[in-house]
PDB file of N, CA and C in Angstrom:
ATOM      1  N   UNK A   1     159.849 -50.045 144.924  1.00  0.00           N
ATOM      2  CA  UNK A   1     160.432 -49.596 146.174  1.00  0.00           C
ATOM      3  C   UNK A   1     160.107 -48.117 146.336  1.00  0.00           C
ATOM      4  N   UNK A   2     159.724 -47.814 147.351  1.00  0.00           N
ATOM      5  CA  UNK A   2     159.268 -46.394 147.891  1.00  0.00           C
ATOM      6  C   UNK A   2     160.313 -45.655 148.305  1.00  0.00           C
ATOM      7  N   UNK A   3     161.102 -44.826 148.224  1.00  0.00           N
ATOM      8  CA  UNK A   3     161.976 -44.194 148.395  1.00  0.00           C
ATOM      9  C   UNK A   3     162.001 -42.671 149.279  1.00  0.00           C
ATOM     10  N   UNK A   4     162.270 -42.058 149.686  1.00  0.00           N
ATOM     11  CA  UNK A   4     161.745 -41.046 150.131  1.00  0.00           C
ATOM     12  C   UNK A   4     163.143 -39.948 150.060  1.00  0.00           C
ATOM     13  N   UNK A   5     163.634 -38.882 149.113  1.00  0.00           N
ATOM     14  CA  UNK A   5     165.079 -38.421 149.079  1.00  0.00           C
ATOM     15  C   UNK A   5     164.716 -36.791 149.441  1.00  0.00           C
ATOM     16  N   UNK A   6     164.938 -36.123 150.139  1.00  0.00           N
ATOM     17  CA  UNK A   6     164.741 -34.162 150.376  1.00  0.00           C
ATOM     18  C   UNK A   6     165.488 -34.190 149.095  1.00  0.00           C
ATOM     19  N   UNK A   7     164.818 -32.543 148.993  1.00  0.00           N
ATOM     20  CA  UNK A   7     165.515 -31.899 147.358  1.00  0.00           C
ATOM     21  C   UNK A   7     166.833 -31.647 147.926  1.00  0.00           C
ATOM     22  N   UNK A   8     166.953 -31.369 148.746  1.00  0.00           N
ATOM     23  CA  UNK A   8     168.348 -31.096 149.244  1.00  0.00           C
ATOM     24  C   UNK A   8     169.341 -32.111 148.878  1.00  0.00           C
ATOM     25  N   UNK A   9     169.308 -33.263 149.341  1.00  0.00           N
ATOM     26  CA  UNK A   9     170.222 -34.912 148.644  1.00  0.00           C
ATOM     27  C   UNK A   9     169.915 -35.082 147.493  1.00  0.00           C
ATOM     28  N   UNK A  10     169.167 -35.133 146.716  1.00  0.00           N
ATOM     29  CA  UNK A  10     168.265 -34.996 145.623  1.00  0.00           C
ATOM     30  C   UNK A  10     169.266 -34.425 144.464  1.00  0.00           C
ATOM     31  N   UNK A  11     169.298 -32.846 144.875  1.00  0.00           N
ATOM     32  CA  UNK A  11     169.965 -32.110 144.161  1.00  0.00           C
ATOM     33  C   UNK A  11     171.703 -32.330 144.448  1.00  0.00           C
ATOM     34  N   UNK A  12     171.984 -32.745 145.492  1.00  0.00           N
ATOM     35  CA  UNK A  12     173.540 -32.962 145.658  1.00  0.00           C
ATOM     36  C   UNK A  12     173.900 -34.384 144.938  1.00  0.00           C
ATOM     37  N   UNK A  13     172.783 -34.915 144.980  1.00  0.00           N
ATOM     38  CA  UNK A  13     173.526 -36.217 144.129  1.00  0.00           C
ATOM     39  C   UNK A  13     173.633 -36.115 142.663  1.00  0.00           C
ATOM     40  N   UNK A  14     172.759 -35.282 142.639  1.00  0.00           N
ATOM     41  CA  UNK A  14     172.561 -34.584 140.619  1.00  0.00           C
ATOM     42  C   UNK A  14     173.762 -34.120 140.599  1.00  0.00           C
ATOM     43  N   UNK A  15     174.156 -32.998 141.132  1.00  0.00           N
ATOM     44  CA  UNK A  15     175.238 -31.941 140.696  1.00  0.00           C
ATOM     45  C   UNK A  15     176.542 -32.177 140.976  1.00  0.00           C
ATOM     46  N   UNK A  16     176.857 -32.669 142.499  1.00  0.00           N
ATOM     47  CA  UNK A  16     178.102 -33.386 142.348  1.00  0.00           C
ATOM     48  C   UNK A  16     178.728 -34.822 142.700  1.00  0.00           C
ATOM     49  N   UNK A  17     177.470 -35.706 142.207  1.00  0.00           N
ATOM     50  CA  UNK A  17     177.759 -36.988 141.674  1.00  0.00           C
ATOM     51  C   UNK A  17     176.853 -37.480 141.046  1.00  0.00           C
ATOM     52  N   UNK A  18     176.733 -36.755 139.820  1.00  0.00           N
ATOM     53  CA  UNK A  18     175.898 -37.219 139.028  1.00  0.00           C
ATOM     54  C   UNK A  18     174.994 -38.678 138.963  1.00  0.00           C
ATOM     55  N   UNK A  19     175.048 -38.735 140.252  1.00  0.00           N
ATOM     56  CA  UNK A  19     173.319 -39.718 139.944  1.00  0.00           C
ATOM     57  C   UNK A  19     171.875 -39.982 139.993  1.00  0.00           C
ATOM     58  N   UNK A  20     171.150 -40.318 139.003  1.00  0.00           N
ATOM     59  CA  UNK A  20     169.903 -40.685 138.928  1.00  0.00           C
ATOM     60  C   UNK A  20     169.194 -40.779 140.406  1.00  0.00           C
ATOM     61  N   UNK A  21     167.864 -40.478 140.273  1.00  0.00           N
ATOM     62  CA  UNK A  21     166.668 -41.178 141.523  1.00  0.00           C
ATOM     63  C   UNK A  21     167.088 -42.868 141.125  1.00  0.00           C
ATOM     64  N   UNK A  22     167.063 -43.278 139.944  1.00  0.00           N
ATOM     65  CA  UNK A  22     166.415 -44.288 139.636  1.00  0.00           C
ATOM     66  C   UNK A  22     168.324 -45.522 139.789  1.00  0.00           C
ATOM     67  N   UNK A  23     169.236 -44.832 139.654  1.00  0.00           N
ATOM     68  CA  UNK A  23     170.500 -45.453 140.028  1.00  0.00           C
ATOM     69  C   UNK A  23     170.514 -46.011 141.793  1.00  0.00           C
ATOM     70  N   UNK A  24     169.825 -44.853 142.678  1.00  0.00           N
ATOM     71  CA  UNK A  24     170.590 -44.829 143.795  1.00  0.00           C
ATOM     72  C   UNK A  24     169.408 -45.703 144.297  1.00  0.00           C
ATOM     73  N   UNK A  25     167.739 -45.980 143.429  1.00  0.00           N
ATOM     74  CA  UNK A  25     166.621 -47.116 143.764  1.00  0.00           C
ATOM     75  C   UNK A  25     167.136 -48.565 143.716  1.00  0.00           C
ATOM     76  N   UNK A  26     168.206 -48.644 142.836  1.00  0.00           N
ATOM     77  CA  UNK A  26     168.967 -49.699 141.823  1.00  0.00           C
ATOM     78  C   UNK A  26     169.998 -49.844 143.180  1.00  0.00           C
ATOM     79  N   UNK A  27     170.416 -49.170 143.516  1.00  0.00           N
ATOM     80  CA  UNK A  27     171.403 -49.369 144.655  1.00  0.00           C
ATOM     81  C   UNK A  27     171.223 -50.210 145.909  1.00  0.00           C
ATOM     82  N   UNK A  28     169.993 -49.628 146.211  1.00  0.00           N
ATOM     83  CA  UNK A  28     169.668 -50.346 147.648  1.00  0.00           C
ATOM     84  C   UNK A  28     168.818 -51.348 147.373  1.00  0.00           C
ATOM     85  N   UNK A  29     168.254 -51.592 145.651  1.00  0.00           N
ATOM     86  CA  UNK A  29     167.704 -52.901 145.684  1.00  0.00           C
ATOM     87  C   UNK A  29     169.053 -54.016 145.490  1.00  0.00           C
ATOM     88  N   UNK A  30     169.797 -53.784 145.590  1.00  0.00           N
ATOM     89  CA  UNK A  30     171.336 -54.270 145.574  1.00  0.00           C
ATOM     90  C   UNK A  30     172.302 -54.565 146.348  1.00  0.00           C
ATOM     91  N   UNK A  31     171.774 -53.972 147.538  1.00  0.00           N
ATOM     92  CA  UNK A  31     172.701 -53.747 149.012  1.00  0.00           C
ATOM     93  C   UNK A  31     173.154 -55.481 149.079  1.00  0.00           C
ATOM     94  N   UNK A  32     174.225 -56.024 148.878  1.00  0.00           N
ATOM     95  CA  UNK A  32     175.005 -57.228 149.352  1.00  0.00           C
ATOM     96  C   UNK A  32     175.851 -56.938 150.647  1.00  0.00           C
ATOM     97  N   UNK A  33     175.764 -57.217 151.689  1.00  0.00           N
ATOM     98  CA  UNK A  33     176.637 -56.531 153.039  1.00  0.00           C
ATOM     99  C   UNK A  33     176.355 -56.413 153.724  1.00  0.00           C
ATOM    100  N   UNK A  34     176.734 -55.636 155.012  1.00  0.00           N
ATOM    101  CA  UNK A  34     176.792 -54.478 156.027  1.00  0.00           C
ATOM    102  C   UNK A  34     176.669 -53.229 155.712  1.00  0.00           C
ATOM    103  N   UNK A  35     176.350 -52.220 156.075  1.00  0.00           N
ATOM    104  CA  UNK A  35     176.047 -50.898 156.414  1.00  0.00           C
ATOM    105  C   UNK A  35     177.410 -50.708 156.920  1.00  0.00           C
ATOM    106  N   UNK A  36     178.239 -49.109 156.509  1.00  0.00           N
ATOM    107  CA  UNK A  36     179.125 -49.053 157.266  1.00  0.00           C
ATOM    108  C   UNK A  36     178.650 -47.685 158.036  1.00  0.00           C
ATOM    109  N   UNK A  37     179.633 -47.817 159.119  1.00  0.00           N
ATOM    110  CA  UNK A  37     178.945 -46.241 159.995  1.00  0.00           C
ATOM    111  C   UNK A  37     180.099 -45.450 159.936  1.00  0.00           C
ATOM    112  N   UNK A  38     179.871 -44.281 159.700  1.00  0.00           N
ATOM    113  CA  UNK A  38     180.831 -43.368 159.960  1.00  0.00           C
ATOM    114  C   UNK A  38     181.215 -42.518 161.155  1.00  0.00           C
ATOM    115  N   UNK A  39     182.130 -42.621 161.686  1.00  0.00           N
ATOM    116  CA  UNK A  39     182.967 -42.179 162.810  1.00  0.00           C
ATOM    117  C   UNK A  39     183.784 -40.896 162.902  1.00  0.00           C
ATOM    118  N   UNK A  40     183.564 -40.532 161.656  1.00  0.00           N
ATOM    119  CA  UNK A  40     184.383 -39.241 161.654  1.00  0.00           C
ATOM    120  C   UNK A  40     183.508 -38.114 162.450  1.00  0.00           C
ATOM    121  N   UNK A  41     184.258 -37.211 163.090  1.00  0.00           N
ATOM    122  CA  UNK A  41     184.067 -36.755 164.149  1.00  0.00           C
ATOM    123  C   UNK A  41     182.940 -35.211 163.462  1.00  0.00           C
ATOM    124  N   UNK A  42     182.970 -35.069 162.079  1.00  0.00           N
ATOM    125  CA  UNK A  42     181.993 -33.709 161.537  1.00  0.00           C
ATOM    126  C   UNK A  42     180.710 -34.170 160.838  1.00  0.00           C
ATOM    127  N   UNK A  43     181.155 -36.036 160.847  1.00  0.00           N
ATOM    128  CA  UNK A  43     179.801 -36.940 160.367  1.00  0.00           C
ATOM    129  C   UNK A  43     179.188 -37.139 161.640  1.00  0.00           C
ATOM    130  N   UNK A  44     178.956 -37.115 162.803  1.00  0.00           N
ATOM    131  CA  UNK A  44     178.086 -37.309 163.756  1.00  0.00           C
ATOM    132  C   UNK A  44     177.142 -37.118 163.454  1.00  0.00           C
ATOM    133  N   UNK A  45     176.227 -37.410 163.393  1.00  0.00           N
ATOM    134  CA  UNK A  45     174.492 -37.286 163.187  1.00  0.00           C
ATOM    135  C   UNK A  45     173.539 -38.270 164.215  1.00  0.00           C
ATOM    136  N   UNK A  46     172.512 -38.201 164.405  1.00  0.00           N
ATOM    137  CA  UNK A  46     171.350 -38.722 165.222  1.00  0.00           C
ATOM    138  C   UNK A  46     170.343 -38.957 164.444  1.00  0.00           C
ATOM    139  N   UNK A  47     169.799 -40.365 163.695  1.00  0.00           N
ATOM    140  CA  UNK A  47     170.519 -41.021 164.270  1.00  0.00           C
ATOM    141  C   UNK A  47     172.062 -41.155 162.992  1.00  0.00           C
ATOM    142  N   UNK A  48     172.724 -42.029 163.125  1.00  0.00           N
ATOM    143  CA  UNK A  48     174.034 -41.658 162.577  1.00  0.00           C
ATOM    144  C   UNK A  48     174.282 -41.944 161.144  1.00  0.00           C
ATOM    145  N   UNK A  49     175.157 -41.605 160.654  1.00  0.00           N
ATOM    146  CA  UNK A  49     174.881 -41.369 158.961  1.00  0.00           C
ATOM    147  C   UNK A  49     175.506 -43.144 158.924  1.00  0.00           C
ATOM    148  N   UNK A  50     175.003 -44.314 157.975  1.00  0.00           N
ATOM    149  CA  UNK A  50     175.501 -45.142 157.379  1.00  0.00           C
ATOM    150  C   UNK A  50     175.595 -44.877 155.787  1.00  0.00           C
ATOM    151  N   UNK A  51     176.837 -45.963 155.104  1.00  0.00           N
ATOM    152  CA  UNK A  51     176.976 -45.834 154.030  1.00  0.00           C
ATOM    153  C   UNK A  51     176.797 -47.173 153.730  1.00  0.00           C
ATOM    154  N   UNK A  52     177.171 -47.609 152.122  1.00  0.00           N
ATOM    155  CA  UNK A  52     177.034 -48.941 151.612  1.00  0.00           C
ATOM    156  C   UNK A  52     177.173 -48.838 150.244  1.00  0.00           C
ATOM    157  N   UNK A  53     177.694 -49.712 149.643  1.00  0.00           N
ATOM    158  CA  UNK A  53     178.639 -50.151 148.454  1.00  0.00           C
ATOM    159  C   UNK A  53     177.577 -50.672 147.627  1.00  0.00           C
ATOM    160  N   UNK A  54     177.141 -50.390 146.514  1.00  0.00           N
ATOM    161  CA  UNK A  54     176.226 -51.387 145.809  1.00  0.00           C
ATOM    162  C   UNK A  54     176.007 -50.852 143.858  1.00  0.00           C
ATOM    163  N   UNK A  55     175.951 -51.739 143.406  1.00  0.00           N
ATOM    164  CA  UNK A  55     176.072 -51.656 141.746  1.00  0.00           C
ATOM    165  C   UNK A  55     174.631 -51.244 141.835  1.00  0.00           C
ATOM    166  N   UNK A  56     174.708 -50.368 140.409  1.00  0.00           N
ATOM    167  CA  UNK A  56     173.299 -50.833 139.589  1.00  0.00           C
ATOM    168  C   UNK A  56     173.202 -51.209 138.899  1.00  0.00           C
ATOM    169  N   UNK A  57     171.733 -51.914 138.214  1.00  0.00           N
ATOM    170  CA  UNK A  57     171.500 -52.453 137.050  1.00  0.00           C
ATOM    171  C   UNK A  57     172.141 -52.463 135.884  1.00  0.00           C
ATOM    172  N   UNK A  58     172.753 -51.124 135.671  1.00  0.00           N
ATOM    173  CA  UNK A  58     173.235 -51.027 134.084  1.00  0.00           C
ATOM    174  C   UNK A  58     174.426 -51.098 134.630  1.00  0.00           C
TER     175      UNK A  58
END
């Protein structure tokens, strides 16, 4: 899976939630669900930020 993450997310997922490139690859080869969207009014984005729940491998 081809992934594509800015150092910017990159580095925020290292430092304050410690996870792997290779956890969050594990993640979305995992996605069981829906996408949820966020509505909060300082999450607005274009197009809009989704989230999603998913294990990894280990």
């Amino acid at each position: 899976m081809s992934l594509i993450i800015s150092a910017r997310v990159r580095e925020k997922l290292k430092q304050k939630h410690r996870v792997s490139e290779d956890e969050i690859i594990d993640c979305f080869a995992n996605i069981n669900g829906r996408y949820l969207r966020d509505k909060r009014e300082q999450h607005q984005t274009n197009p809009p930020t989704l989230w999603f729940i998913a294990e990894t491998d280990s």
